[in-house]
PDB file of N, CA and C in Angstrom:
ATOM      1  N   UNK A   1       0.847  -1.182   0.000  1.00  0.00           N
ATOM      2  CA  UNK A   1       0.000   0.000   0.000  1.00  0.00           C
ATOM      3  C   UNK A   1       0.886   1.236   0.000  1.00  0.00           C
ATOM      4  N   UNK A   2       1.393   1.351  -1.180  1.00  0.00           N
ATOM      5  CA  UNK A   2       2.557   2.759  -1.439  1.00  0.00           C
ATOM      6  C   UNK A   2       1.582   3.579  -1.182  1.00  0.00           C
ATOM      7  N   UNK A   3       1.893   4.515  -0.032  1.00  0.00           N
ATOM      8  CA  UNK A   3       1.707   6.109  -0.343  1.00  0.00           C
ATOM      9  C   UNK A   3       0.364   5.965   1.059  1.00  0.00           C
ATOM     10  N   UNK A   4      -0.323   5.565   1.673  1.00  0.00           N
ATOM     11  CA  UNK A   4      -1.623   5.296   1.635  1.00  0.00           C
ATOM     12  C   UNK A   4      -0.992   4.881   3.990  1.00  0.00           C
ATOM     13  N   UNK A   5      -1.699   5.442   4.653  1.00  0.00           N
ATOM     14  CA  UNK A   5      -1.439   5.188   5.812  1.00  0.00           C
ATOM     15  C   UNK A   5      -2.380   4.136   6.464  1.00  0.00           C
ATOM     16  N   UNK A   6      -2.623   3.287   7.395  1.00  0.00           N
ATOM     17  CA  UNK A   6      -3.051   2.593   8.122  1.00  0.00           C
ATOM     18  C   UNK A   6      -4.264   3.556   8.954  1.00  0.00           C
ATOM     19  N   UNK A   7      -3.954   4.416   9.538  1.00  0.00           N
ATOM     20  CA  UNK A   7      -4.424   5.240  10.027  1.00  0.00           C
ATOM     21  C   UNK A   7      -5.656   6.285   9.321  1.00  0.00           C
ATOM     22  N   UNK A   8      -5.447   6.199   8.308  1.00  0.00           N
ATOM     23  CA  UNK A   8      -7.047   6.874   7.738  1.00  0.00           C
ATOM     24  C   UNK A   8      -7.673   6.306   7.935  1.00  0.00           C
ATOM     25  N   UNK A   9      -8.941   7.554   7.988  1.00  0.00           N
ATOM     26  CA  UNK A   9     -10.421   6.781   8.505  1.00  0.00           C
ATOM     27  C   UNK A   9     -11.309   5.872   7.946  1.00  0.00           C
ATOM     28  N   UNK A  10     -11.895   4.925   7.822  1.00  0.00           N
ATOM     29  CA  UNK A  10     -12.835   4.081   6.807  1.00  0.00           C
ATOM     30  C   UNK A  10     -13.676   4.791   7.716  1.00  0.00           C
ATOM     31  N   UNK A  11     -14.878   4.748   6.776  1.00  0.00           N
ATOM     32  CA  UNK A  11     -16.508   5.217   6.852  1.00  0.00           C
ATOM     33  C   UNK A  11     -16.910   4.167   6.679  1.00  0.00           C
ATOM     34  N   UNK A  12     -18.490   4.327   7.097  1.00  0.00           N
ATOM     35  CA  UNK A  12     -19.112   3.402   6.979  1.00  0.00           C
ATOM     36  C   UNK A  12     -19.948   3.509   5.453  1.00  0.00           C
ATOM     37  N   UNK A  13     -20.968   2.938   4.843  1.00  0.00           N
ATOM     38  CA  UNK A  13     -21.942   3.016   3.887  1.00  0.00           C
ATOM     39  C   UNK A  13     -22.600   4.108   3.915  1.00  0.00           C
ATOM     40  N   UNK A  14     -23.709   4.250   5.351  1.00  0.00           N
ATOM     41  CA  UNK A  14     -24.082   5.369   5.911  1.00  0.00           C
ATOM     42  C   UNK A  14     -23.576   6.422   6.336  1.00  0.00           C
ATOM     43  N   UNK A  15     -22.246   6.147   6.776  1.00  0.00           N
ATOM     44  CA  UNK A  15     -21.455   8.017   7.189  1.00  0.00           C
ATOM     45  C   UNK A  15     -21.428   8.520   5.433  1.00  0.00           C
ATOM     46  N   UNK A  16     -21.013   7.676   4.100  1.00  0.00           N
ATOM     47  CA  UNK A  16     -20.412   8.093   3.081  1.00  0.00           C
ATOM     48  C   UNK A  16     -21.901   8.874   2.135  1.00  0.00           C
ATOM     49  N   UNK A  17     -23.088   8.145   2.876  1.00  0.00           N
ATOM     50  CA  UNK A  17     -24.386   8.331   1.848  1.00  0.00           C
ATOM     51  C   UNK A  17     -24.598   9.614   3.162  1.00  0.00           C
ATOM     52  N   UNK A  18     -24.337   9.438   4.092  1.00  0.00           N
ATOM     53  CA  UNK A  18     -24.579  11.101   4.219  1.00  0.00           C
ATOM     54  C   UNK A  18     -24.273  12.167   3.873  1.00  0.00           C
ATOM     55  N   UNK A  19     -22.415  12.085   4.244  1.00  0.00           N
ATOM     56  CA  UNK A  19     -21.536  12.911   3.525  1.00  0.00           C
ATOM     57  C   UNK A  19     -21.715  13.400   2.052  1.00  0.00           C
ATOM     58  N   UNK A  20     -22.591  12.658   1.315  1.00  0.00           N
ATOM     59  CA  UNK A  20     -22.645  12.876  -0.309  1.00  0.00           C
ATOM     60  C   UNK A  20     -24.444  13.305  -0.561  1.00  0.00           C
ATOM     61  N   UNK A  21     -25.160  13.168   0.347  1.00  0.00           N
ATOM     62  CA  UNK A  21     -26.548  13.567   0.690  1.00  0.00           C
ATOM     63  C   UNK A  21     -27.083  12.694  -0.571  1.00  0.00           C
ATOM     64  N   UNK A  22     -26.897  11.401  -0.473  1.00  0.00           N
ATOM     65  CA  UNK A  22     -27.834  10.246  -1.248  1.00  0.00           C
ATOM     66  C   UNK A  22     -28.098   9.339  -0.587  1.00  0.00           C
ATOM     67  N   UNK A  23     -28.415   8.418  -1.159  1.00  0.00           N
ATOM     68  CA  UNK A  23     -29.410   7.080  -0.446  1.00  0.00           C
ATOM     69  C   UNK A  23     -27.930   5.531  -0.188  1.00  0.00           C
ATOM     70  N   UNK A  24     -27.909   5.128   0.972  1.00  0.00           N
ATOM     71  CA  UNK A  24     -26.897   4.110   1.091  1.00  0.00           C
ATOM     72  C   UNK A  24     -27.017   3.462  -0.307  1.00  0.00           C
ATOM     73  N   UNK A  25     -28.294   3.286  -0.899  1.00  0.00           N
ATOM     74  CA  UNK A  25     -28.521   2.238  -2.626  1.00  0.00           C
ATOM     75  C   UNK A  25     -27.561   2.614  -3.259  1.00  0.00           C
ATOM     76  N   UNK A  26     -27.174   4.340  -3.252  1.00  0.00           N
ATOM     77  CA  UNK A  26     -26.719   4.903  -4.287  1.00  0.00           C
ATOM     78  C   UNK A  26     -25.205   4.385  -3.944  1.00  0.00           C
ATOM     79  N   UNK A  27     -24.627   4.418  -2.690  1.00  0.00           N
ATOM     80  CA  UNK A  27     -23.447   4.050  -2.552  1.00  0.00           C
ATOM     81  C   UNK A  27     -23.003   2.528  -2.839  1.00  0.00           C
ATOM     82  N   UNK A  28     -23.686   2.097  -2.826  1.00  0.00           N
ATOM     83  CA  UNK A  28     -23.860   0.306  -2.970  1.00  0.00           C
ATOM     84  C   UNK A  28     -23.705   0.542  -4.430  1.00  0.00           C
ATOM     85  N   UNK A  29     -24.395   0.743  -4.947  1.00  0.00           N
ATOM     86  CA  UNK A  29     -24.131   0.929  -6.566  1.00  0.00           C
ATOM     87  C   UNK A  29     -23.080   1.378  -6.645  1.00  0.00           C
ATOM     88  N   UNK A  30     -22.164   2.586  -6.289  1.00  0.00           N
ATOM     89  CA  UNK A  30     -21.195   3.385  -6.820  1.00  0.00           C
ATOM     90  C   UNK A  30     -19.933   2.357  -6.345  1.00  0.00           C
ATOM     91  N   UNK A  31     -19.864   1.392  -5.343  1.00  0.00           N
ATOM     92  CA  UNK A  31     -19.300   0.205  -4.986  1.00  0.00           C
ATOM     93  C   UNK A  31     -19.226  -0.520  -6.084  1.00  0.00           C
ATOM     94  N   UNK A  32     -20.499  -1.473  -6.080  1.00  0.00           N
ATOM     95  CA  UNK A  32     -20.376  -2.453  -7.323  1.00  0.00           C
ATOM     96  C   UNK A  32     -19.742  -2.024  -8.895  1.00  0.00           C
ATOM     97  N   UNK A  33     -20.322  -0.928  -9.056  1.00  0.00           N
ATOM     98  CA  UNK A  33     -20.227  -0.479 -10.595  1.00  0.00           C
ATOM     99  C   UNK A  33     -18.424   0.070 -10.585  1.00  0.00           C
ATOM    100  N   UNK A  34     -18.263  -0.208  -9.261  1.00  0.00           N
ATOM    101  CA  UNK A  34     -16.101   0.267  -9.023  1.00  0.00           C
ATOM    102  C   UNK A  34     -16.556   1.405  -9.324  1.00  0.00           C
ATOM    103  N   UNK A  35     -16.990   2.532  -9.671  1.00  0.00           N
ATOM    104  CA  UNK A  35     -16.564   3.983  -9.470  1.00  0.00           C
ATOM    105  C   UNK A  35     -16.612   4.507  -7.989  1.00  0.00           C
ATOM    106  N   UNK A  36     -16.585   3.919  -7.159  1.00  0.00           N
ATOM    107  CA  UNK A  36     -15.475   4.363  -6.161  1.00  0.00           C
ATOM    108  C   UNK A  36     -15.066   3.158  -5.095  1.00  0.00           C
ATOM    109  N   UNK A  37     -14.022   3.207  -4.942  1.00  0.00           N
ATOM    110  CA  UNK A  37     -13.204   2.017  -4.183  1.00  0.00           C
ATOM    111  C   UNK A  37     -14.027   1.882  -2.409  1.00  0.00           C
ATOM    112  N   UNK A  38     -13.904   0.579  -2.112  1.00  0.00           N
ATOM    113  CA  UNK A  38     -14.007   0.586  -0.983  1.00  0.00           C
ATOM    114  C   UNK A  38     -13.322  -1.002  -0.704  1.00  0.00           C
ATOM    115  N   UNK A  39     -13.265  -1.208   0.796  1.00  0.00           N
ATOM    116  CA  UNK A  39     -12.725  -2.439   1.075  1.00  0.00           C
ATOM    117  C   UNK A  39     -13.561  -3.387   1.810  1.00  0.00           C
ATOM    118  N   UNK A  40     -13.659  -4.486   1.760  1.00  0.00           N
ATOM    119  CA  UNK A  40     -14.881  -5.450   2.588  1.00  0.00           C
ATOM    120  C   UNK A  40     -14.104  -5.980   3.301  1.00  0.00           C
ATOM    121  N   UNK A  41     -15.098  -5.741   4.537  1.00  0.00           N
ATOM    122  CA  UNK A  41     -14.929  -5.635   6.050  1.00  0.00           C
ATOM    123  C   UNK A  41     -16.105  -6.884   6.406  1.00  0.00           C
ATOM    124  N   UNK A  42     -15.498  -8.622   6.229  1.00  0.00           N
ATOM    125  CA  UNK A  42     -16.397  -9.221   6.253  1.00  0.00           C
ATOM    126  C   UNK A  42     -17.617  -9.269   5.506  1.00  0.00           C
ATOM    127  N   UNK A  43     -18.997  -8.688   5.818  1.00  0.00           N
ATOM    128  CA  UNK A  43     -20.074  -8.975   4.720  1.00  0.00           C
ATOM    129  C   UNK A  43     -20.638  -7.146   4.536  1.00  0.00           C
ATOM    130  N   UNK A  44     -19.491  -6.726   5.309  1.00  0.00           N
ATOM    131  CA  UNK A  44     -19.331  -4.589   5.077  1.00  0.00           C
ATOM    132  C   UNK A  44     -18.706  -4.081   4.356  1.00  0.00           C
ATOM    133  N   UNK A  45     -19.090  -2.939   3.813  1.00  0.00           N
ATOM    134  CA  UNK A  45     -17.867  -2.194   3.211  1.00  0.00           C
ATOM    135  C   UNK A  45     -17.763  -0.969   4.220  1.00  0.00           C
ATOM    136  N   UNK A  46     -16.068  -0.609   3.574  1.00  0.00           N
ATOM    137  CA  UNK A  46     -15.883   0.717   4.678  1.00  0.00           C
ATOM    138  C   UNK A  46     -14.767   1.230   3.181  1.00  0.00           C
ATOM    139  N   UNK A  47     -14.856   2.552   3.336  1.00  0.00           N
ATOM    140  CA  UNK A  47     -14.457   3.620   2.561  1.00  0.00           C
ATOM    141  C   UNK A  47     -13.538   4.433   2.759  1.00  0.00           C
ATOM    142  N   UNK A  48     -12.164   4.862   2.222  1.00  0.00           N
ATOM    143  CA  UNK A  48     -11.309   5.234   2.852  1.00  0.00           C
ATOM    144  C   UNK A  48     -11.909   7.119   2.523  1.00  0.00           C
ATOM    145  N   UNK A  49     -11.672   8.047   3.287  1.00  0.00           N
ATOM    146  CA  UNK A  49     -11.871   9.288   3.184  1.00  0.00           C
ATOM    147  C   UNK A  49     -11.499   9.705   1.684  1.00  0.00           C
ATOM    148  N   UNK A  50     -10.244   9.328   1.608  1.00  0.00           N
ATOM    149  CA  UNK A  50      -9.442  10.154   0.273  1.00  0.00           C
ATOM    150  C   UNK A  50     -10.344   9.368  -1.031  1.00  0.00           C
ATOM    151  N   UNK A  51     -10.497   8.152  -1.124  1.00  0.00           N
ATOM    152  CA  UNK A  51     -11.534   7.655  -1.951  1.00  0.00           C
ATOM    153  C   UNK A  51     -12.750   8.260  -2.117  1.00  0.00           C
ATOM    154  N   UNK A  52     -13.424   9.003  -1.404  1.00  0.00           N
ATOM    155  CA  UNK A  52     -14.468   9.660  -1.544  1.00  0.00           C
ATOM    156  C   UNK A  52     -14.360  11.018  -1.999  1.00  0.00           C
ATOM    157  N   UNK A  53     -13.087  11.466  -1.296  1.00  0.00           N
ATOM    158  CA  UNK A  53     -12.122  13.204  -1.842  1.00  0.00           C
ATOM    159  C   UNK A  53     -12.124  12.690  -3.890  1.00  0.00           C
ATOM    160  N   UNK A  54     -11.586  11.487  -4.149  1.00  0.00           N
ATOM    161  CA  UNK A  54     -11.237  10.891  -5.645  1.00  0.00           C
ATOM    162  C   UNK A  54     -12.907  11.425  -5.856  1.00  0.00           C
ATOM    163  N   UNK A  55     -13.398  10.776  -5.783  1.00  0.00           N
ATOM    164  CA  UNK A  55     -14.866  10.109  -6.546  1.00  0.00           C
ATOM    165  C   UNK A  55     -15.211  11.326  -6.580  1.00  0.00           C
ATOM    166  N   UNK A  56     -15.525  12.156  -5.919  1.00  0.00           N
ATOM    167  CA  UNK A  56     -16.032  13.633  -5.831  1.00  0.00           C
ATOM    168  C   UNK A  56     -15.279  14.536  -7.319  1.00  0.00           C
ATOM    169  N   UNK A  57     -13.769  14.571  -6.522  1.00  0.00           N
ATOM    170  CA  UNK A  57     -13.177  15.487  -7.448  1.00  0.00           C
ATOM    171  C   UNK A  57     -13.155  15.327  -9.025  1.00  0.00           C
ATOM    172  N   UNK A  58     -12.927  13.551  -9.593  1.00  0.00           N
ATOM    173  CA  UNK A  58     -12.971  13.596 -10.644  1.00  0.00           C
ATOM    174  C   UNK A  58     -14.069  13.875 -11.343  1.00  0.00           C
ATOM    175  N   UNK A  59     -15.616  13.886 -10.484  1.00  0.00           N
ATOM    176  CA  UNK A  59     -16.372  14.334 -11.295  1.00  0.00           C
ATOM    177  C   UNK A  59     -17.015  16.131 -11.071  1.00  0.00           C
ATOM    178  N   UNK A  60     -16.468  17.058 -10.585  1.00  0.00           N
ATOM    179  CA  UNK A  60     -16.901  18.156 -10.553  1.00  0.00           C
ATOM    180  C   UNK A  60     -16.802  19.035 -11.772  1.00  0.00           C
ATOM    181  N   UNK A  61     -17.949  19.570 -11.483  1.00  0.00           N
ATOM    182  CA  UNK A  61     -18.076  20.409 -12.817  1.00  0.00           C
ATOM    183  C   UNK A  61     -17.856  22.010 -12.883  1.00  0.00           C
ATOM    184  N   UNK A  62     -16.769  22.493 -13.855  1.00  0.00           N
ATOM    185  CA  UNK A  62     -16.673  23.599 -13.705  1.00  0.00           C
ATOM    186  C   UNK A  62     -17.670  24.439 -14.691  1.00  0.00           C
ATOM    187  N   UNK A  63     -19.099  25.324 -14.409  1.00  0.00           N
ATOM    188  CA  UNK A  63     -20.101  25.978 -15.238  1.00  0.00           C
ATOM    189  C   UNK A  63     -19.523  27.317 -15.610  1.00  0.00           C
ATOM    190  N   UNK A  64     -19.103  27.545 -16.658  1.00  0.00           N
ATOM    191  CA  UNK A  64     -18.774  29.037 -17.132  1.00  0.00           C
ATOM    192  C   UNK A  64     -19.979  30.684 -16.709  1.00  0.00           C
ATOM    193  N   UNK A  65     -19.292  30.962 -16.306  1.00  0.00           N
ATOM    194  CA  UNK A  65     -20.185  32.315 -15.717  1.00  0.00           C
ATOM    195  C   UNK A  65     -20.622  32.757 -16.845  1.00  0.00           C
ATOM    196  N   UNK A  66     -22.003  33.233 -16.889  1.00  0.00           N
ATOM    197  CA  UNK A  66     -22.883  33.979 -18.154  1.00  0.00           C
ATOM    198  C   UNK A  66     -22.719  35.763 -17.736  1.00  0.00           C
ATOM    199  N   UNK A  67     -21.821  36.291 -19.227  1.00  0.00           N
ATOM    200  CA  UNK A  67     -22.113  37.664 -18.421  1.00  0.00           C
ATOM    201  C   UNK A  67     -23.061  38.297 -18.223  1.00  0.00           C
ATOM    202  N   UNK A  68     -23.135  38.869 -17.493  1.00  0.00           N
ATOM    203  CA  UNK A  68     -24.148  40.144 -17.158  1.00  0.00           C
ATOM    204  C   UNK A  68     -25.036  41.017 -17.703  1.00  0.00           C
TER     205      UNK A  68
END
């Protein structure tokens, strides 16, 4: 695990579908479909912070300002 500490936080399903204000389904999906990583924790997943910082950032959208 180059680069990557022991010590970051895993989330849970529910801390991550809050943090992102959707439905745990939606995170379960965004799991399965791999657009965003998580690790199984027995029959759980848990989410590393910076994985969720990824998933976010690569999809933000920059909207060009309309002038005035």
């Amino acid at each position: 695990m180059e680069g990557r500490e022991f010590g970051e936080p895993l989330l849970t399903v529910g801390e991550v579908a809050q943090l992102m204000r959707v439905s745990n389904m939606t995170v379960y999906r965004l799991i399965k479909s791999g657009q965003l990583s998580a690790i199984r924790v027995g029959k759980n997943y848990r989410i590393r912070r910076s994985d969720i910082e990824r998933y976010l950032t690569d999809r933000a959208v920059n909207v060009p300002m309309e002038p005035s």
